[in-house]
C-alpha atoms as a PDB file:
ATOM      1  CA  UNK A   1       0.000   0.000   0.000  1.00  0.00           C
ATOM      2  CA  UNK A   2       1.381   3.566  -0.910  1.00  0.00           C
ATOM      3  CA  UNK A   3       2.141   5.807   2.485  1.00  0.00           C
ATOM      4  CA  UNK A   4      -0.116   8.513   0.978  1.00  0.00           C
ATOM      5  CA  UNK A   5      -3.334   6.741   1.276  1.00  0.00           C
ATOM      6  CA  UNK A   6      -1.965   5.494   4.780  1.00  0.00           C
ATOM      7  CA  UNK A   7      -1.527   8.965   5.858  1.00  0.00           C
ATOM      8  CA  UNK A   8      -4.992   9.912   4.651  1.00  0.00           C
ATOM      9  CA  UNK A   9      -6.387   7.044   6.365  1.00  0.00           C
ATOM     10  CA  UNK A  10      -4.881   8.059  10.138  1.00  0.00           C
ATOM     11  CA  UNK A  11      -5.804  11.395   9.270  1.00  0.00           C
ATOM     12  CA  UNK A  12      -9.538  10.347   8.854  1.00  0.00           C
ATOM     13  CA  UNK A  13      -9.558   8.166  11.665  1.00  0.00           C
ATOM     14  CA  UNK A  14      -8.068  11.534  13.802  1.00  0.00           C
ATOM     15  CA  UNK A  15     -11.439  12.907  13.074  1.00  0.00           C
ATOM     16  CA  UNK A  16     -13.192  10.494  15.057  1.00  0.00           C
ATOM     17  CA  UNK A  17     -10.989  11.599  18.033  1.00  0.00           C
ATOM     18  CA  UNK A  18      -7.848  10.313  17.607  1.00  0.00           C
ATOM     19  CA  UNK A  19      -4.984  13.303  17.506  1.00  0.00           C
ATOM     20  CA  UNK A  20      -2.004  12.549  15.014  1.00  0.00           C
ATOM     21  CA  UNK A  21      -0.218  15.818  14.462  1.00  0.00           C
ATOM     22  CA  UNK A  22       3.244  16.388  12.975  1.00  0.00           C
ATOM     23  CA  UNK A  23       3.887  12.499  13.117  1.00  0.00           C
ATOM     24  CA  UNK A  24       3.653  12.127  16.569  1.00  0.00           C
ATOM     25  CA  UNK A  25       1.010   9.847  18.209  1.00  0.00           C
ATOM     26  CA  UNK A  26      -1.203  11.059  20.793  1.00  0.00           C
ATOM     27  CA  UNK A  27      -3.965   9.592  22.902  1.00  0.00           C
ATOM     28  CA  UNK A  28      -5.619   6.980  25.220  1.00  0.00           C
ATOM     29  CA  UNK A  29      -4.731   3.522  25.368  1.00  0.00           C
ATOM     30  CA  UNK A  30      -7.910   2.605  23.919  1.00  0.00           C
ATOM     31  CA  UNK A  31      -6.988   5.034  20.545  1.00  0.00           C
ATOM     32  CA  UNK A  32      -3.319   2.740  20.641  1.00  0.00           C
ATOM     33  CA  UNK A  33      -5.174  -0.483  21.020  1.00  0.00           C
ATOM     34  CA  UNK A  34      -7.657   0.444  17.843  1.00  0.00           C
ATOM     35  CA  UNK A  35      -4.827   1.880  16.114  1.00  0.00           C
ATOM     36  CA  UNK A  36      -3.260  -1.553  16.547  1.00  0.00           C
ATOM     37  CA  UNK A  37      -5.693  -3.578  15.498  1.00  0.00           C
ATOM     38  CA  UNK A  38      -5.887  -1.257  12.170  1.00  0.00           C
ATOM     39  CA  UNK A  39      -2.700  -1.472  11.474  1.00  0.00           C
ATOM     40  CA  UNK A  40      -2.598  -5.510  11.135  1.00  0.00           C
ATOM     41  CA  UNK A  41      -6.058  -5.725   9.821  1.00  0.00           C
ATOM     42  CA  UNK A  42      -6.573  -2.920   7.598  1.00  0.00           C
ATOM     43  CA  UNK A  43      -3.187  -2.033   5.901  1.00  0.00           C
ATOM     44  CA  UNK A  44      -0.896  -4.486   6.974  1.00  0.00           C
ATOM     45  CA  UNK A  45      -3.590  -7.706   6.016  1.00  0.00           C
ATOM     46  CA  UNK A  46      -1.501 -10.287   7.738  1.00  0.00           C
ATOM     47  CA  UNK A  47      -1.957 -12.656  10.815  1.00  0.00           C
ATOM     48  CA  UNK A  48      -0.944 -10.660  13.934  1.00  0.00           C
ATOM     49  CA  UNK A  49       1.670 -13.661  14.766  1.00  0.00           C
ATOM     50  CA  UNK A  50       3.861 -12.446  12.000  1.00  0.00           C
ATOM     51  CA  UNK A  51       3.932  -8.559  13.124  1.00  0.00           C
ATOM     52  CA  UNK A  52       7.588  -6.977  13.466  1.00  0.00           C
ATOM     53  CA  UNK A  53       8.734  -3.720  14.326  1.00  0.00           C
ATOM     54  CA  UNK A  54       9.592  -3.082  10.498  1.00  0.00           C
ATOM     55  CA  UNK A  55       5.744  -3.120  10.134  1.00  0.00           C
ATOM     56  CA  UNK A  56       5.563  -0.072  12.793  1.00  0.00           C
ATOM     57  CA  UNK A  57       8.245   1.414  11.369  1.00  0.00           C
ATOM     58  CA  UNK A  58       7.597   1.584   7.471  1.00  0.00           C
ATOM     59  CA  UNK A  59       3.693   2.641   8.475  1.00  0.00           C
ATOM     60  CA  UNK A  60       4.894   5.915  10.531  1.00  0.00           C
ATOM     61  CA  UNK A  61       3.581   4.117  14.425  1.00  0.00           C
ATOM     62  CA  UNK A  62       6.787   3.502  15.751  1.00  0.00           C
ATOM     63  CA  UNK A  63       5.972   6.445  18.347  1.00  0.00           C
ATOM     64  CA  UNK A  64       2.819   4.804  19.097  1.00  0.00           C
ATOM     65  CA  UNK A  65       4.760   1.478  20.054  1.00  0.00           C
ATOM     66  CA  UNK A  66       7.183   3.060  22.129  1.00  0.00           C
ATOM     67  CA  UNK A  67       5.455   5.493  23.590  1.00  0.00           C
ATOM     68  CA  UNK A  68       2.518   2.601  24.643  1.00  0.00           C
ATOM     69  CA  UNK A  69       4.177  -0.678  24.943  1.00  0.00           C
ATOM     70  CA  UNK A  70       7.516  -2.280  25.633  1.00  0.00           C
ATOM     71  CA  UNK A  71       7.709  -4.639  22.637  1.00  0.00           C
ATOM     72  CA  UNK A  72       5.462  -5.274  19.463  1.00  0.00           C
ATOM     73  CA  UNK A  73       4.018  -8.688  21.189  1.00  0.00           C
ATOM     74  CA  UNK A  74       2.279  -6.574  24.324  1.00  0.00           C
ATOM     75  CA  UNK A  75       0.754  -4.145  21.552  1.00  0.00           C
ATOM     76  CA  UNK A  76      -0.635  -7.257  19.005  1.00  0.00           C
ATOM     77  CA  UNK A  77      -1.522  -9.425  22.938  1.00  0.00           C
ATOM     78  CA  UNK A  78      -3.007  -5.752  23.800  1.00  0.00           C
ATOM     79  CA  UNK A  79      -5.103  -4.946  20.330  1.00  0.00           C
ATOM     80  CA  UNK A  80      -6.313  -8.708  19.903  1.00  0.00           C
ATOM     81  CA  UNK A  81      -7.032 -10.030  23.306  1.00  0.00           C
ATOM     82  CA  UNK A  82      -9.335 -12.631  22.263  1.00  0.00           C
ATOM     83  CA  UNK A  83      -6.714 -14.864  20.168  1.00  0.00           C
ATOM     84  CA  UNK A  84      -4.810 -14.729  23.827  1.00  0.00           C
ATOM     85  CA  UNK A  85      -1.323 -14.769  22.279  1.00  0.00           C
ATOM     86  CA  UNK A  86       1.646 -16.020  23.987  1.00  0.00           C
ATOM     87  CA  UNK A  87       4.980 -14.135  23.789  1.00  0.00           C
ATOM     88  CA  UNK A  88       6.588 -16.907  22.201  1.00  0.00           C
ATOM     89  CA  UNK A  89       4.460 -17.607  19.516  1.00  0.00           C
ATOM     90  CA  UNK A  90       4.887 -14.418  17.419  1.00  0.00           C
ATOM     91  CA  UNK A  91       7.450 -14.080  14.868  1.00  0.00           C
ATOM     92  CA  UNK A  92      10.142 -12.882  17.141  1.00  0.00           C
ATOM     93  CA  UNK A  93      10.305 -13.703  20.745  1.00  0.00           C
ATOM     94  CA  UNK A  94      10.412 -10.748  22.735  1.00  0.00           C
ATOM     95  CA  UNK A  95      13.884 -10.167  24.263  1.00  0.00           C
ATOM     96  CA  UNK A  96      14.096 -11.736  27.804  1.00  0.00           C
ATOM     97  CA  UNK A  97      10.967 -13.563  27.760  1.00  0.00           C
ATOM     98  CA  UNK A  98      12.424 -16.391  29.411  1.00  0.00           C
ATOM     99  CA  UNK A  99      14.208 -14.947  32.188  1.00  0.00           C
ATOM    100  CA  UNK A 100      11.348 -15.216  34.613  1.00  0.00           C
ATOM    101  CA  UNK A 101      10.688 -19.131  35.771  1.00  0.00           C
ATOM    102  CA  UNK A 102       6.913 -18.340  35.626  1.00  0.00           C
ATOM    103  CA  UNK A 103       7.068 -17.820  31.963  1.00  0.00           C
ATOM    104  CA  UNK A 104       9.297 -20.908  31.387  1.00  0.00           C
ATOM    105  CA  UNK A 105       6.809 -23.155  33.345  1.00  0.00           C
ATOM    106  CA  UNK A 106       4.132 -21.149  31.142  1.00  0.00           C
ATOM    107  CA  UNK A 107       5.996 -21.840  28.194  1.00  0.00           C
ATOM    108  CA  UNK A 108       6.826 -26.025  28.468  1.00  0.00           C
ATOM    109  CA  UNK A 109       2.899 -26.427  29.958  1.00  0.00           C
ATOM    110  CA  UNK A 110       1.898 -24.995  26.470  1.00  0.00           C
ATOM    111  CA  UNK A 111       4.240 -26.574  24.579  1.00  0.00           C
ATOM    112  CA  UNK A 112       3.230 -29.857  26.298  1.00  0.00           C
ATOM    113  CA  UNK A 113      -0.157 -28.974  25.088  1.00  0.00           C
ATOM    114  CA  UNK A 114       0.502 -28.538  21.876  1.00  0.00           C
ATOM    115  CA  UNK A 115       2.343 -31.015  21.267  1.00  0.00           C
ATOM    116  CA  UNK A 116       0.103 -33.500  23.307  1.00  0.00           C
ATOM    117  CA  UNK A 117       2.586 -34.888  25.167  1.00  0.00           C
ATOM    118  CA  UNK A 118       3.483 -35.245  29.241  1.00  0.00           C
ATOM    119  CA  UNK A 119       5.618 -32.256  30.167  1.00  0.00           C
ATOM    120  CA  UNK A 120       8.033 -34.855  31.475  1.00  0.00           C
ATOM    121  CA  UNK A 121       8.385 -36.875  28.042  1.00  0.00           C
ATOM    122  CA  UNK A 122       8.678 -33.821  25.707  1.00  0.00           C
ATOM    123  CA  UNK A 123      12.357 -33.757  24.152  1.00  0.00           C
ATOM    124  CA  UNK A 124      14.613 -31.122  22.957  1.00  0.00           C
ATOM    125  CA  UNK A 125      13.430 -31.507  19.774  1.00  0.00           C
ATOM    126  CA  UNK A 126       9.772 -30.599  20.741  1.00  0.00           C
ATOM    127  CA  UNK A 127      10.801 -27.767  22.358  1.00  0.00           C
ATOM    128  CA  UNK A 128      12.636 -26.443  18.773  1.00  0.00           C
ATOM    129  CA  UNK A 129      10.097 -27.281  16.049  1.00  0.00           C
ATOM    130  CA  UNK A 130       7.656 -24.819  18.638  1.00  0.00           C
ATOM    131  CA  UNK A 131      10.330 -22.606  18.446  1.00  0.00           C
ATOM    132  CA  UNK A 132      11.053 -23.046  22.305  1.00  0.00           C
ATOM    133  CA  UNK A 133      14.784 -23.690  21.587  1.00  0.00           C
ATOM    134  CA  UNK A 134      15.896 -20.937  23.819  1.00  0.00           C
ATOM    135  CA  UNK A 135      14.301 -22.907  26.807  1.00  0.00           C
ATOM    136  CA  UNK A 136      16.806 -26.477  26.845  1.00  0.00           C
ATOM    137  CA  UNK A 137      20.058 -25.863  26.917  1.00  0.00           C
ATOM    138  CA  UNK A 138      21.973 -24.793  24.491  1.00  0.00           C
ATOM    139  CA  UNK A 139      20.455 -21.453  24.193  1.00  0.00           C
ATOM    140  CA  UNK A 140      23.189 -19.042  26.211  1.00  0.00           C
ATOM    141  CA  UNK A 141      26.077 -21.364  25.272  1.00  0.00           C
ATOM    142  CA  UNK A 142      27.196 -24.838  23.443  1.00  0.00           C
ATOM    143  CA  UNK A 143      26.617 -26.986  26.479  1.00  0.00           C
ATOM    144  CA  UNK A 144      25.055 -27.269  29.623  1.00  0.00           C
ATOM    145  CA  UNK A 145      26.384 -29.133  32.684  1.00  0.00           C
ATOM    146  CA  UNK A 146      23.992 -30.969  35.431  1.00  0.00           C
ATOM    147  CA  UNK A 147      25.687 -31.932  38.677  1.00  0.00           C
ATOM    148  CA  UNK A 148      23.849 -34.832  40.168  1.00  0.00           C
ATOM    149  CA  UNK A 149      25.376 -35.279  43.972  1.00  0.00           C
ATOM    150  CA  UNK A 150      23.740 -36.665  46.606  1.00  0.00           C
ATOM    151  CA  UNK A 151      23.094 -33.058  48.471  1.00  0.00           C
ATOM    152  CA  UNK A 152      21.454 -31.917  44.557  1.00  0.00           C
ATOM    153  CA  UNK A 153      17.745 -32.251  44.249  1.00  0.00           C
ATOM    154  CA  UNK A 154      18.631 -35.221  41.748  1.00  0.00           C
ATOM    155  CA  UNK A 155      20.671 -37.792  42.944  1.00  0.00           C
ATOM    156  CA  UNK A 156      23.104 -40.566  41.608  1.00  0.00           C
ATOM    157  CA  UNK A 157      25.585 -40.425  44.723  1.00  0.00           C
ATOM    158  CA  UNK A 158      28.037 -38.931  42.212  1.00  0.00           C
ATOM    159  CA  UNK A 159      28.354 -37.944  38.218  1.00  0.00           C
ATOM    160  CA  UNK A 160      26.317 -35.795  36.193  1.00  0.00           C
ATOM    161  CA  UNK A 161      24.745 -34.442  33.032  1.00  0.00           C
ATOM    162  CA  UNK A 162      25.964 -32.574  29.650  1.00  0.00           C
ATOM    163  CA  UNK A 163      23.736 -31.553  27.480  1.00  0.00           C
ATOM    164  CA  UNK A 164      24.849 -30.408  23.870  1.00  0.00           C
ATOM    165  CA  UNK A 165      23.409 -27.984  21.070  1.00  0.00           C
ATOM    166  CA  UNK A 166      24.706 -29.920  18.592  1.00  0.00           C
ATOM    167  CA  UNK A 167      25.457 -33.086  17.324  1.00  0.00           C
ATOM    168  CA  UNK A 168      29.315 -32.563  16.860  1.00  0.00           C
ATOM    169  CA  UNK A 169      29.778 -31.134  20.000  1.00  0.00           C
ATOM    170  CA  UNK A 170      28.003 -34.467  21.755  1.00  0.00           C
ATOM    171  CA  UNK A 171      30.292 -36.619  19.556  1.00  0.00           C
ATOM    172  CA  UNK A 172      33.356 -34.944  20.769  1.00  0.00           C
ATOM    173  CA  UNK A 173      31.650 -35.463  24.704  1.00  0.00           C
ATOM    174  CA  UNK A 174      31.516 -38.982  23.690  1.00  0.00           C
ATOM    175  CA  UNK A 175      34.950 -39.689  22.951  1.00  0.00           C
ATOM    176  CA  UNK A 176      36.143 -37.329  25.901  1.00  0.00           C
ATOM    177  CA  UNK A 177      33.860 -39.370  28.083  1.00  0.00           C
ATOM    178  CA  UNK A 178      35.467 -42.929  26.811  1.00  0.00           C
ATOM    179  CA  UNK A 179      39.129 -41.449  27.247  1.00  0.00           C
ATOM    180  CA  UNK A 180      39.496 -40.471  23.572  1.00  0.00           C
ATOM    181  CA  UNK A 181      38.139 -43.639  21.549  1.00  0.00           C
ATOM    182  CA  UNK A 182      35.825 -43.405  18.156  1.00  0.00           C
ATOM    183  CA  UNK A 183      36.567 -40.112  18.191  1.00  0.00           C
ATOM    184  CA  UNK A 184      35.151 -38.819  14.554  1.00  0.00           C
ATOM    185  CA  UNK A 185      36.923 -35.273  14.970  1.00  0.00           C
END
């Protein structure tokens, strides 16, 4: 769509109360929330999963997004309450999302939903075709250690886990872990 009939078309929903002037976004959190919900339906014509930033950017809101919400998921959760949209499921996850352990128990209950499976028999694998990846390890770093000693919540008396991103990297653990043999590197 060209930006001129975009521009016209803010401009004629200002009339109906909503205050644009010199490019800057003004008003309520109700005018935000309809402005929203214009935005993906009207000129952008996509599935609100798939908003970016780019999209607030190229259509003149990116004011509006700041100025109203902390990342383009709370505005799309925000302007289309009813589809009840997790962070995770939109194009880009939000920065951070999974810092707090409410979220990341949030996050493997849905994706044990989804994916109709226990929460204890879902796999990494599960977690990244849902696009969960950043939840197992792997996601800060290569590989994760797991100390299992008998003071640790779970025991084996001694020993412990490692957990790698790929499948290189667990070959190489392999051959470490037999004192060099069939090593393939």
């Amino acid at each position: 769509m060209d930006h001129f009939w975009i521009q016209q078309e803010w401009y004629r929903l200002a009339r109906h109360g909503w205050e644009l002037t010199e490019g800057q976004w003004q008003g309520d959190p109700a005018a935000a929330r309809a402005a929203v919900r214009f935005l993906v339906l009207k000129v952008l014509e996509k599935d609100p999963l798939k908003v970016t930033k780019k999209d607030f950017d190229r259509n003149r809101l990116t004011y509006l997004l700041h100025t109203f919400y902390a990342t383009v998921w709370e505005a799309v959760d925000d302007a289309f309450p009813e589809l009840g949209i997790e962070p995770w499921e939109m194009h880009r996850i939000p920065p951070r999302v999974f810092d707090v352990e409410k979220t990341r128990i949030r996050a493997t209950r849905w994706l044990a939903e989804k994916s109709g499976k226990a929460p204890e028999e879902l796999v990494t694998t599960d977690f990244e075709s849902f696009g969960l990846g950043k939840l197992v390890a792997g996601a800060l770093a290569d590989m994760g250690a797991f100390s299992l000693y008998v003071a640790h919540i779970i025991t084996t008396g001694e020993g412990g886990i490692i957990t790698a991103k790929s499948e290189a990297h667990a070959e190489i653990l392999r051959s470490l872990r037999s004192h060099g043999r069939a090593c393939k590197c």
